[in-house]
PDB file of N, CA and C in Angstrom:
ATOM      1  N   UNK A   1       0.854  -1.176   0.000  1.00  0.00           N
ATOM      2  CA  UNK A   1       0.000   0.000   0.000  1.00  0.00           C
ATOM      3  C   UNK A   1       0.891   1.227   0.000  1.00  0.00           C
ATOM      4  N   UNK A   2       0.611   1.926  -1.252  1.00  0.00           N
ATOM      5  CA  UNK A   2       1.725   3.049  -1.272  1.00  0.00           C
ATOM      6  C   UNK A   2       0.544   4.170  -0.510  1.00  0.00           C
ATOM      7  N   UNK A   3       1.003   5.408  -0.695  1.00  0.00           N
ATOM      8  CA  UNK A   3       0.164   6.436  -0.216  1.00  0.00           C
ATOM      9  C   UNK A   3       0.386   7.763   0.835  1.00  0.00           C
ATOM     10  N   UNK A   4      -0.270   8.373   1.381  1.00  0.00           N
ATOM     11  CA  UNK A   4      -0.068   9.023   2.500  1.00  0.00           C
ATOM     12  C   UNK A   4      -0.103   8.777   3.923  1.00  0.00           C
ATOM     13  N   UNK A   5      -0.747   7.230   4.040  1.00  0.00           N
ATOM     14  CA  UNK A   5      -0.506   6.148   5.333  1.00  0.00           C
ATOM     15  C   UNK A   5       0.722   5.845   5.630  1.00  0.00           C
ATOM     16  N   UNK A   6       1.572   5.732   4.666  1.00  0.00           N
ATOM     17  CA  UNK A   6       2.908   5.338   4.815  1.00  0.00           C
ATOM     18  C   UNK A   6       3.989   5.873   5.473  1.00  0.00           C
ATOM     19  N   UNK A   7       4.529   5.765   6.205  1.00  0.00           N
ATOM     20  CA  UNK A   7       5.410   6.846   7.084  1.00  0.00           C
ATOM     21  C   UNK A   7       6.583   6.830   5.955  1.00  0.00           C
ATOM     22  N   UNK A   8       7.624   7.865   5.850  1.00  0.00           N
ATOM     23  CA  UNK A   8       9.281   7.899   5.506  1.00  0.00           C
ATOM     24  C   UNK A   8       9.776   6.969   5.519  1.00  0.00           C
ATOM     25  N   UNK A   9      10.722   6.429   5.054  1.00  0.00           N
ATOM     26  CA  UNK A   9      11.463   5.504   5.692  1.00  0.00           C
ATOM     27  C   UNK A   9      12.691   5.856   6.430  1.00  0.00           C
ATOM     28  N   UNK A  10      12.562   5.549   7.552  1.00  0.00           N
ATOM     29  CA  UNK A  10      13.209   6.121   8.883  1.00  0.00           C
ATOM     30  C   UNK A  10      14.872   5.404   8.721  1.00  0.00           C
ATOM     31  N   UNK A  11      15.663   5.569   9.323  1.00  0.00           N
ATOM     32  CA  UNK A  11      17.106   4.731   8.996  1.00  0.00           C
ATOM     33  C   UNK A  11      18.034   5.107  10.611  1.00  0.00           C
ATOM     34  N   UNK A  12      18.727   4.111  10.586  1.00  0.00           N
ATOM     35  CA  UNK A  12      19.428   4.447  12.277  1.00  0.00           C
ATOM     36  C   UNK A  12      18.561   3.001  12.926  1.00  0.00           C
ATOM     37  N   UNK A  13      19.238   2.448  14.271  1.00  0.00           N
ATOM     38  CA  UNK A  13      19.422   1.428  14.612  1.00  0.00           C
ATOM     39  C   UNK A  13      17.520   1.197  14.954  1.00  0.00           C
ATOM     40  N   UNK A  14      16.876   2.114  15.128  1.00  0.00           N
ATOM     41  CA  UNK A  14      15.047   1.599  15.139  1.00  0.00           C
ATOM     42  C   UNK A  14      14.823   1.929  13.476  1.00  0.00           C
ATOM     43  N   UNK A  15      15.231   1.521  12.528  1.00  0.00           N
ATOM     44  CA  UNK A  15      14.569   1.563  10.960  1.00  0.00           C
ATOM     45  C   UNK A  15      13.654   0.773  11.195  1.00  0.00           C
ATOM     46  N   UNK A  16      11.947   0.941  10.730  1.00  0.00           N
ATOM     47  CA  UNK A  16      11.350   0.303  10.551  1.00  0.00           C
ATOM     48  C   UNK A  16      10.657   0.682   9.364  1.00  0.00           C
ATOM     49  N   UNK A  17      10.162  -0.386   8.329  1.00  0.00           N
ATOM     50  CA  UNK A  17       9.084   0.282   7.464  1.00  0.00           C
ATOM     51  C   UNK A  17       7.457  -0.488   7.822  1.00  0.00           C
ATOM     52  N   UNK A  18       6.637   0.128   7.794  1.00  0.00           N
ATOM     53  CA  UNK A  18       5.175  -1.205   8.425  1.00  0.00           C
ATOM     54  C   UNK A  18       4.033  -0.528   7.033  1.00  0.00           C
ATOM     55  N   UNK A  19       3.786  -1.508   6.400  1.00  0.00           N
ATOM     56  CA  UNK A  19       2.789  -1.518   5.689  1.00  0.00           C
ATOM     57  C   UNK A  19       1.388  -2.168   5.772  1.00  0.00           C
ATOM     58  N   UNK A  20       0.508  -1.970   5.973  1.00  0.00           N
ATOM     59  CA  UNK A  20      -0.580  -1.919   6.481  1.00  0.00           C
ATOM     60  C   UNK A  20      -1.534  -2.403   5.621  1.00  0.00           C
ATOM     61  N   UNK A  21      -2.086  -3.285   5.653  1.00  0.00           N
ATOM     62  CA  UNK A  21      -2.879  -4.205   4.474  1.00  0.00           C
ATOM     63  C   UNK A  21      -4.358  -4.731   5.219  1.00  0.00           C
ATOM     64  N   UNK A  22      -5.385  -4.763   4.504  1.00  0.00           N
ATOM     65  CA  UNK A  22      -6.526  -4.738   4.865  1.00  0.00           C
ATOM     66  C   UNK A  22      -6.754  -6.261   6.427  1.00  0.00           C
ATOM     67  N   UNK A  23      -6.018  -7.167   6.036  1.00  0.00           N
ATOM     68  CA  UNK A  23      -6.072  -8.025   7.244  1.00  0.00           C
ATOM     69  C   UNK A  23      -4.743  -7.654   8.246  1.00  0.00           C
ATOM     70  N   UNK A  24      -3.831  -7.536   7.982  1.00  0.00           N
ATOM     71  CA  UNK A  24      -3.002  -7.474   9.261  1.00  0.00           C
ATOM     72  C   UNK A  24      -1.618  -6.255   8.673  1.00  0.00           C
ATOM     73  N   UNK A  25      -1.105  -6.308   9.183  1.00  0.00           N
ATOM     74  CA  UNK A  25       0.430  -5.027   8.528  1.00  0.00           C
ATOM     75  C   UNK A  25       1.663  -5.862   8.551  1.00  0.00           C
ATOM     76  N   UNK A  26       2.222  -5.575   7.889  1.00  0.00           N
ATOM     77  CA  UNK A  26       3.676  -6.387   7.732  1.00  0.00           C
ATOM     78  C   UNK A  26       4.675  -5.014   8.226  1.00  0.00           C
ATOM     79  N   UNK A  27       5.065  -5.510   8.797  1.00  0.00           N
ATOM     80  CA  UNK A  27       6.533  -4.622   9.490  1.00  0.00           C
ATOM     81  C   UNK A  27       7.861  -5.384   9.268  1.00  0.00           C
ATOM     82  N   UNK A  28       8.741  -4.039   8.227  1.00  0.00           N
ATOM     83  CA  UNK A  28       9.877  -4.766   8.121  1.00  0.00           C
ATOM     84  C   UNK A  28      10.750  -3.612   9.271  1.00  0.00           C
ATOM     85  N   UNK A  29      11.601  -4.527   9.837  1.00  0.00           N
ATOM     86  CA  UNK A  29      12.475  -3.969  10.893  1.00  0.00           C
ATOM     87  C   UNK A  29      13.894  -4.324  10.945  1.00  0.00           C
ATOM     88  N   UNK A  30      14.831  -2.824  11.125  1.00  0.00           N
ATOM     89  CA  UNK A  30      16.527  -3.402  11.040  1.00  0.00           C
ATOM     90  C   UNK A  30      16.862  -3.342  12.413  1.00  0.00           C
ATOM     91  N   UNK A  31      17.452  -4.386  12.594  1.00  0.00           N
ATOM     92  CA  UNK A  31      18.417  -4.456  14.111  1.00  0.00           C
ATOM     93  C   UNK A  31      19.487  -4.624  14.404  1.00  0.00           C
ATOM     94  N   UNK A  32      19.999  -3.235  14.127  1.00  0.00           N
ATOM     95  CA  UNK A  32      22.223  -2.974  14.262  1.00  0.00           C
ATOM     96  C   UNK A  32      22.851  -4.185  14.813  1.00  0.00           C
ATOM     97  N   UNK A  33      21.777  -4.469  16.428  1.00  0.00           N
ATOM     98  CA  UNK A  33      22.138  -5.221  16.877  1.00  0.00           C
ATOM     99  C   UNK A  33      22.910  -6.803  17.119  1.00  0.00           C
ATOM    100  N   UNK A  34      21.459  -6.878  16.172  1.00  0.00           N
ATOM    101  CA  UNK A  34      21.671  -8.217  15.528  1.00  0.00           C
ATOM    102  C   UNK A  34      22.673  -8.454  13.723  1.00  0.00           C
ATOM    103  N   UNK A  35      22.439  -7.306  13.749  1.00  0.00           N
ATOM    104  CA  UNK A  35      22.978  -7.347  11.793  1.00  0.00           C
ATOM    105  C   UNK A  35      21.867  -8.209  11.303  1.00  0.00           C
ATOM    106  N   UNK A  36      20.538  -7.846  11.344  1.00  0.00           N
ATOM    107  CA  UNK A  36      19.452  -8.406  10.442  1.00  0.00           C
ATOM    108  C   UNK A  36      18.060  -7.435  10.289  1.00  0.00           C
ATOM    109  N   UNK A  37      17.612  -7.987   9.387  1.00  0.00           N
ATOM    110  CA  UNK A  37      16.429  -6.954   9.153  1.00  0.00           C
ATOM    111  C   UNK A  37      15.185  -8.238   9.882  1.00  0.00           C
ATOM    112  N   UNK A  38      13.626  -8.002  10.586  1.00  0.00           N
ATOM    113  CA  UNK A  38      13.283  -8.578  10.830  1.00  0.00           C
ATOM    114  C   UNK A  38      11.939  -8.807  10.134  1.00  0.00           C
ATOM    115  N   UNK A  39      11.038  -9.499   9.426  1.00  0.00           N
ATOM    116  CA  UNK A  39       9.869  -9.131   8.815  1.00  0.00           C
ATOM    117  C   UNK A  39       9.145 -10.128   9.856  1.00  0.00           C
ATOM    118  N   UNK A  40       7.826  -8.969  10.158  1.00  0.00           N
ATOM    119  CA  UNK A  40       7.227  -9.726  10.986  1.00  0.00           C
ATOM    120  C   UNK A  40       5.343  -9.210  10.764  1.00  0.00           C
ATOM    121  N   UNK A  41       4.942 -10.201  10.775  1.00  0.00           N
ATOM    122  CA  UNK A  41       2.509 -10.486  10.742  1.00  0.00           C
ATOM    123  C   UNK A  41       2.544  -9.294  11.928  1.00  0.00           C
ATOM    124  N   UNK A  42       1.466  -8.314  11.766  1.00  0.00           N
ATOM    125  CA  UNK A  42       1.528  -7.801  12.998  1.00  0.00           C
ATOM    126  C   UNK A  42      -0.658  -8.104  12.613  1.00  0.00           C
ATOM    127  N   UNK A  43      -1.215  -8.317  14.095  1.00  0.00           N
ATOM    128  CA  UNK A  43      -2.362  -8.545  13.978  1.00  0.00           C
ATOM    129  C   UNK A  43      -2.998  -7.859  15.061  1.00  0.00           C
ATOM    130  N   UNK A  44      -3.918  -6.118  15.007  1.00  0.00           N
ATOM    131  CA  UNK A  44      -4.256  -5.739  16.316  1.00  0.00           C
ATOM    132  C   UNK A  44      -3.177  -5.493  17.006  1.00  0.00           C
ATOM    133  N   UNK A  45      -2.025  -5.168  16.708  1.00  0.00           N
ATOM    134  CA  UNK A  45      -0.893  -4.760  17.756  1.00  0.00           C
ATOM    135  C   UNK A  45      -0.157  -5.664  18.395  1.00  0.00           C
ATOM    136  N   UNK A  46      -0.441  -6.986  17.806  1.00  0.00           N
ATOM    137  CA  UNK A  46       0.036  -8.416  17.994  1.00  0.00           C
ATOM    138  C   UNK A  46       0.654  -8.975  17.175  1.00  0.00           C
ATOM    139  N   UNK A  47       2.430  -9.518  17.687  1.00  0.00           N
ATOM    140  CA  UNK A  47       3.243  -9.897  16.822  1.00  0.00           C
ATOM    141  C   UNK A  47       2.768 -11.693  16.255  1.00  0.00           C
ATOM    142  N   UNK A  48       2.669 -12.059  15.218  1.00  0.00           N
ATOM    143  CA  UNK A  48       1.732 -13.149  14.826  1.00  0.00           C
ATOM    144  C   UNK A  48       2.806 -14.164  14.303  1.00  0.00           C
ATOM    145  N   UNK A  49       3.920 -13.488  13.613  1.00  0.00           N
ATOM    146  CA  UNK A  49       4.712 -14.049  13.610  1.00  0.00           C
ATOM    147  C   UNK A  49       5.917 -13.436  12.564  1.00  0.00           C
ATOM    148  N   UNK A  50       7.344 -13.856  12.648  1.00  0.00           N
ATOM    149  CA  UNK A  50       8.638 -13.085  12.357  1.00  0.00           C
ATOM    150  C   UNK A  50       9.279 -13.847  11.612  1.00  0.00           C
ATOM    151  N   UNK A  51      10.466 -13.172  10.806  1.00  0.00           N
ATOM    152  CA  UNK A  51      11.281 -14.574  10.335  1.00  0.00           C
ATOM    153  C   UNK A  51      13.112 -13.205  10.033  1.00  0.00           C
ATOM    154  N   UNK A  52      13.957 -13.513  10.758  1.00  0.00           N
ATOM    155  CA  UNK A  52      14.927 -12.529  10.540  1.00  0.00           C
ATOM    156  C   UNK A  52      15.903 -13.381   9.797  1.00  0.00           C
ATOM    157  N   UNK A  53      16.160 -11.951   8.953  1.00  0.00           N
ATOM    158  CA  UNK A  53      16.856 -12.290   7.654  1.00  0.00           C
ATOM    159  C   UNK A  53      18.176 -11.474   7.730  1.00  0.00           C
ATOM    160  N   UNK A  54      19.229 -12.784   7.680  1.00  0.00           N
ATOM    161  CA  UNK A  54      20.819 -11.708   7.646  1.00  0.00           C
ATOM    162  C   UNK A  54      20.637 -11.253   6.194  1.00  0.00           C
ATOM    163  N   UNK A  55      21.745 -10.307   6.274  1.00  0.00           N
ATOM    164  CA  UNK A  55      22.106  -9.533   5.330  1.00  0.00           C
ATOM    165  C   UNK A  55      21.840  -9.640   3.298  1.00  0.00           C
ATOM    166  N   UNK A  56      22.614 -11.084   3.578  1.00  0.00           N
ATOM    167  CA  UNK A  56      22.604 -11.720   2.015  1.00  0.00           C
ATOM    168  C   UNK A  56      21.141 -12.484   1.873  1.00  0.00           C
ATOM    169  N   UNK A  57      20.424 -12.483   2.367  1.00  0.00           N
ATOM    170  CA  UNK A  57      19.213 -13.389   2.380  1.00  0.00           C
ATOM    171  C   UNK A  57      18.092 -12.100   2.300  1.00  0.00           C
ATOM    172  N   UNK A  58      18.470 -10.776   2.826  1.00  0.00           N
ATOM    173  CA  UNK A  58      17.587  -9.540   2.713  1.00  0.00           C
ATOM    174  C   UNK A  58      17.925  -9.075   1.463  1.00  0.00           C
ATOM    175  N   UNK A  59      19.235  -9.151   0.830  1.00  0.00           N
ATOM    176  CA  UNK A  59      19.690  -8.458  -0.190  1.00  0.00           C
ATOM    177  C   UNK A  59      18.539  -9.822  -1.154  1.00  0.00           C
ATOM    178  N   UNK A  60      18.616 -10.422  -1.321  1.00  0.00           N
ATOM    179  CA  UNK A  60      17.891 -11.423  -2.398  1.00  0.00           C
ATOM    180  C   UNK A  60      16.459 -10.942  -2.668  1.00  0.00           C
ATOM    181  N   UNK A  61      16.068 -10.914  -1.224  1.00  0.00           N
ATOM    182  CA  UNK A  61      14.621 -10.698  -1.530  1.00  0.00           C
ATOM    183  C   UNK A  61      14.109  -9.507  -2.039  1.00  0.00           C
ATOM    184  N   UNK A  62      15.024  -8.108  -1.449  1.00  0.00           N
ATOM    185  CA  UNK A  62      14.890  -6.766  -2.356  1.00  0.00           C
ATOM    186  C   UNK A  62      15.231  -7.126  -3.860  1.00  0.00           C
ATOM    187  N   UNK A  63      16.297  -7.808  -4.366  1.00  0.00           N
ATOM    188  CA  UNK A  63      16.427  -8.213  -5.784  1.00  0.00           C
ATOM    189  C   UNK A  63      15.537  -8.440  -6.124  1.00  0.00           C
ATOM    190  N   UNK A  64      15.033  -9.928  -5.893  1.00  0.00           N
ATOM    191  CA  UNK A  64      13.642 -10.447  -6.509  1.00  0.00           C
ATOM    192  C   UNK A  64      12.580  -9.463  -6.229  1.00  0.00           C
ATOM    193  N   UNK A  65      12.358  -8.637  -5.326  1.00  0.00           N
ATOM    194  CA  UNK A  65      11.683  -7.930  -5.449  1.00  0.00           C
ATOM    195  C   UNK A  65      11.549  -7.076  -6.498  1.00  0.00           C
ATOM    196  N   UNK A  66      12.562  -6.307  -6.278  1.00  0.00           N
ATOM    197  CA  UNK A  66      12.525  -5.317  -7.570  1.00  0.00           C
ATOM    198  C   UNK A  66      12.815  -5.715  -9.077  1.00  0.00           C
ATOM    199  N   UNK A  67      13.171  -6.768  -9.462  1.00  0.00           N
ATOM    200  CA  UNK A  67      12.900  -7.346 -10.746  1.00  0.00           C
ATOM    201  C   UNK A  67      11.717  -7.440 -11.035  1.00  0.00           C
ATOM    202  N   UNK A  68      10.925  -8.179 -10.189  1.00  0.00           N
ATOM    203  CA  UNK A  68       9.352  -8.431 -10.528  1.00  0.00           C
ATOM    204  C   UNK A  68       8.857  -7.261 -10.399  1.00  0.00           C
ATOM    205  N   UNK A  69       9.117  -6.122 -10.068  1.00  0.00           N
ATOM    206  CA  UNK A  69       7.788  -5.096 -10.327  1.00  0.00           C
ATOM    207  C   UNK A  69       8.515  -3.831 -11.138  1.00  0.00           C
ATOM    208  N   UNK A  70       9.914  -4.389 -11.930  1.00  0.00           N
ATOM    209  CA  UNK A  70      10.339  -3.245 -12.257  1.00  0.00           C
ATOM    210  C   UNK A  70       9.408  -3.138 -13.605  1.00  0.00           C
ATOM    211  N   UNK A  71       9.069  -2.009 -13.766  1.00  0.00           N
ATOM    212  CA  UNK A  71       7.823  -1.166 -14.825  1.00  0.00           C
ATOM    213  C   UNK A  71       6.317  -1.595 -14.550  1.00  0.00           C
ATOM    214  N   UNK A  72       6.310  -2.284 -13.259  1.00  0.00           N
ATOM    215  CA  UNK A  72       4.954  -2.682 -13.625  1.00  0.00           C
ATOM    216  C   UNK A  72       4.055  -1.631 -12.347  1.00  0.00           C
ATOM    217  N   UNK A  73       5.054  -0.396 -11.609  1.00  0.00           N
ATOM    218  CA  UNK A  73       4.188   0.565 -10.807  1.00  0.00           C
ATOM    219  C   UNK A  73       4.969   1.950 -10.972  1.00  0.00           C
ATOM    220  N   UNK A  74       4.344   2.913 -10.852  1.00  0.00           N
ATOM    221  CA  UNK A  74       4.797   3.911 -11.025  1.00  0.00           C
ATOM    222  C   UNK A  74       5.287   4.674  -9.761  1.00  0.00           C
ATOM    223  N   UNK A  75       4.999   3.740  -8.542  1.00  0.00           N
ATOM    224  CA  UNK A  75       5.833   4.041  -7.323  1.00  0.00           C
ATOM    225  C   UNK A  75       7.840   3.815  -7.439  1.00  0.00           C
ATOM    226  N   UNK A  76       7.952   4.673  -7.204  1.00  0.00           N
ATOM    227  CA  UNK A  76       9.468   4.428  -7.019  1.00  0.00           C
ATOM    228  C   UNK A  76       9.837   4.805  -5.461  1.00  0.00           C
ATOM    229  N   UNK A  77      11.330   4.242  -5.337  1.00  0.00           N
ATOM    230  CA  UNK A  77      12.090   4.791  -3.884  1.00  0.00           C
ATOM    231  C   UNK A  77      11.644   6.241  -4.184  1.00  0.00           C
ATOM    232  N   UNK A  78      11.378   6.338  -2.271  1.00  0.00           N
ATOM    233  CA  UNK A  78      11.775   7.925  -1.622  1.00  0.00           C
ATOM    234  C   UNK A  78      13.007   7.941  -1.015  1.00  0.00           C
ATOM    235  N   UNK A  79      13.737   8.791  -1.076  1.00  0.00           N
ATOM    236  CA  UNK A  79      14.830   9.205  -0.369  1.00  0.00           C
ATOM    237  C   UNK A  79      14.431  10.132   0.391  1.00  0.00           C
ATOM    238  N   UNK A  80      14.366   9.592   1.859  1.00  0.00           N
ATOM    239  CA  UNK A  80      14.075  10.961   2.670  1.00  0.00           C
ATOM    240  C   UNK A  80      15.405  11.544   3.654  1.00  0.00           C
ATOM    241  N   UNK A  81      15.993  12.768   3.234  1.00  0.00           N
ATOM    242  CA  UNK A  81      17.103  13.070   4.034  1.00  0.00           C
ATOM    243  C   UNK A  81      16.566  13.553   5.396  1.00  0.00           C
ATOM    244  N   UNK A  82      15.655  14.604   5.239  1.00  0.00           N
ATOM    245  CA  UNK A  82      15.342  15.465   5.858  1.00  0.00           C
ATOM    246  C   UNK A  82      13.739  15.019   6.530  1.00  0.00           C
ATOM    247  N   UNK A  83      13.229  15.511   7.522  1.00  0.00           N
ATOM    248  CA  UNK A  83      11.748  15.453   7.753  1.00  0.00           C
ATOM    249  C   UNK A  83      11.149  16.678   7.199  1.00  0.00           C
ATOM    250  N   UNK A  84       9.711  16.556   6.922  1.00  0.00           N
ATOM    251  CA  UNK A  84       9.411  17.724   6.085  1.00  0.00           C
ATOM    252  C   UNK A  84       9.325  19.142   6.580  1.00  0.00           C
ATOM    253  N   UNK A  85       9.235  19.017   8.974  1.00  0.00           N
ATOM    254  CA  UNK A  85       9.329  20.193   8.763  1.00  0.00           C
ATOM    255  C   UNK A  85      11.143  20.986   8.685  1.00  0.00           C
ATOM    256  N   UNK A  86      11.611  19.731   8.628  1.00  0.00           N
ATOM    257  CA  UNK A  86      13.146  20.094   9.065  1.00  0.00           C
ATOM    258  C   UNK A  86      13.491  20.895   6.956  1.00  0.00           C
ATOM    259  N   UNK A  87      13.195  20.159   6.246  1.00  0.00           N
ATOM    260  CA  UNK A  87      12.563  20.891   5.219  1.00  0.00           C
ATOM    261  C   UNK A  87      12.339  22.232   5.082  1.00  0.00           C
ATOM    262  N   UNK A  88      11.205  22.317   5.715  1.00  0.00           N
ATOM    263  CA  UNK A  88      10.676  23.795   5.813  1.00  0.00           C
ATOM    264  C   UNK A  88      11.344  24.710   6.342  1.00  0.00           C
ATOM    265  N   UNK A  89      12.171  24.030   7.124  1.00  0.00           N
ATOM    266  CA  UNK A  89      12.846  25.436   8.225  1.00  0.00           C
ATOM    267  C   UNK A  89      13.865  25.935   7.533  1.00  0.00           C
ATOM    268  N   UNK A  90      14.472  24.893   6.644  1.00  0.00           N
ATOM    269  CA  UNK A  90      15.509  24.977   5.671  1.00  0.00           C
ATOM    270  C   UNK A  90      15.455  26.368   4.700  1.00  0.00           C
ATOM    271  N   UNK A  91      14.137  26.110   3.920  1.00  0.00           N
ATOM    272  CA  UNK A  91      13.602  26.971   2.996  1.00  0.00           C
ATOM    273  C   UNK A  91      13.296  28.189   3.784  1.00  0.00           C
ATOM    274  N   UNK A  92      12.781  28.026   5.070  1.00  0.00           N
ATOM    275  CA  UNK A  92      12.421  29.705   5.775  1.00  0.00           C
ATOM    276  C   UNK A  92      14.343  30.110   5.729  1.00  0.00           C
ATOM    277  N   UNK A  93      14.566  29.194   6.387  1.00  0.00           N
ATOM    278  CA  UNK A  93      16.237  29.867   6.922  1.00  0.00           C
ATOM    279  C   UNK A  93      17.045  30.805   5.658  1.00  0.00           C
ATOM    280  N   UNK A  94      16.777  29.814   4.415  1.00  0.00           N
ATOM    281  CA  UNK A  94      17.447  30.102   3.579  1.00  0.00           C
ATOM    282  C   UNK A  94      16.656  31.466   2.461  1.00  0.00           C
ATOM    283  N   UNK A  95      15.273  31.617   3.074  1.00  0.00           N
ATOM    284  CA  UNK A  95      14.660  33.107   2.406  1.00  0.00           C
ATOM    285  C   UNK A  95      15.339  34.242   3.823  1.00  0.00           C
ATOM    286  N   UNK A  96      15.526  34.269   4.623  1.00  0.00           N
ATOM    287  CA  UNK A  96      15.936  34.799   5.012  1.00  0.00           C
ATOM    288  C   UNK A  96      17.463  35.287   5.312  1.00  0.00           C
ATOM    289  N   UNK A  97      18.193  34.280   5.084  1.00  0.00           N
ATOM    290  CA  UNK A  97      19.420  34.874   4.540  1.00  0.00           C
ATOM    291  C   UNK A  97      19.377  35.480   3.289  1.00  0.00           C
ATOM    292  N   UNK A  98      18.345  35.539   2.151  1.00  0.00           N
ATOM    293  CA  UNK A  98      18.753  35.622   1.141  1.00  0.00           C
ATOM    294  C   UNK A  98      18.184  37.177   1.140  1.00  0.00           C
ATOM    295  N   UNK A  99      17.643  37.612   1.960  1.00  0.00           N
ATOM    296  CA  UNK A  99      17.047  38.587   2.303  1.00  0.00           C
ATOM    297  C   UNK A  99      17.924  39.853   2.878  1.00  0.00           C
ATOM    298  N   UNK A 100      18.598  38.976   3.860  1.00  0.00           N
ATOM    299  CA  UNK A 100      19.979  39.786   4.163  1.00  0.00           C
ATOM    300  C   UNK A 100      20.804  40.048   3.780  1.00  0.00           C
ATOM    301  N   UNK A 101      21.316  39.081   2.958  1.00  0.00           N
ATOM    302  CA  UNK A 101      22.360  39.098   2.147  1.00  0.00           C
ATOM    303  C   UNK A 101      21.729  40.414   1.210  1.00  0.00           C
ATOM    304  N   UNK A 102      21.033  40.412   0.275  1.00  0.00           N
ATOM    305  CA  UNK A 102      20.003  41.522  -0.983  1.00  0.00           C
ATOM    306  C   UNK A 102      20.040  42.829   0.123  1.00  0.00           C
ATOM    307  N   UNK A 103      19.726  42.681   1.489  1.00  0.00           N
ATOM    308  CA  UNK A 103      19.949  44.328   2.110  1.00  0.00           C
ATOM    309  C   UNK A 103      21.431  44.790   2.273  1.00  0.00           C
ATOM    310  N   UNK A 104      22.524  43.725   2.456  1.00  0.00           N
ATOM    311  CA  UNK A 104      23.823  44.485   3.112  1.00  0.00           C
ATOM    312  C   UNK A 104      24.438  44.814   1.333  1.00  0.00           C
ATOM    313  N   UNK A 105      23.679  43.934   0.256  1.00  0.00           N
ATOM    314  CA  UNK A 105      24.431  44.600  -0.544  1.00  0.00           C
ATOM    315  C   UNK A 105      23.823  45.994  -1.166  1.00  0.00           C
ATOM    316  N   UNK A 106      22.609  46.237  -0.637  1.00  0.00           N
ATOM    317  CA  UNK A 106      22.162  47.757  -1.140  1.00  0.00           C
ATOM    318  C   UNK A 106      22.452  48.523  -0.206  1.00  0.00           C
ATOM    319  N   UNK A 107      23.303  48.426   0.856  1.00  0.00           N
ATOM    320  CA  UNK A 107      23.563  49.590   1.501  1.00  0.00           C
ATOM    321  C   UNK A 107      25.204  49.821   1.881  1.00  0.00           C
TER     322      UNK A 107
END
């Protein structure tokens, strides 16, 4: 489920992505800890069941993943650096220097 339900995808030792599907949500989860990503049934806020995948066994399944749906959605990766209001503050910060900068050179 692509959409506006979907959170960012978050990165740092709680990465989680949870997609949310009419019977239960699938949550994929990374754990520094462990060096694995974890995919796990979530049902009502209830873990239903998990299966953690090292590294080369996660890398496969993004492959096969993305072979099979390459051209067939017009969703692509987000890259999110920033949060959107960290974003915004960016764009205020940066009209306002640009503001200052345009006064010290007219005077």
């Amino acid at each position: 489920m692509s959409g506006p339900n979907r959170a960012p995808w978050p990165s740092g030792p709680a990465a989680r992505l949870l997609l949310p599907t009419p019977r239960s949500d699938l949550r994929i989860s990374w754990h520094t800890e462990r060096d694995c990503f974890v995919v796990s049934l979530w049902r009502n806020q209830e873990c239903v069941g998990s299966a953690p995948l090292d590294p080369a066994d996660s890398a496969e399944m993004a492959s096969f993943i993305v072979i099979h749906l390459a051209g067939r959605t017009p969703w692509g990766p987000r890259l999110v650096t920033t949060a959107p209001g960290e974003q915004r503050r960016r764009r205020r910060l940066g009209f306002y220097r640009d503001a200052v900068r345009s006064f010290l050179r007219s005077h």
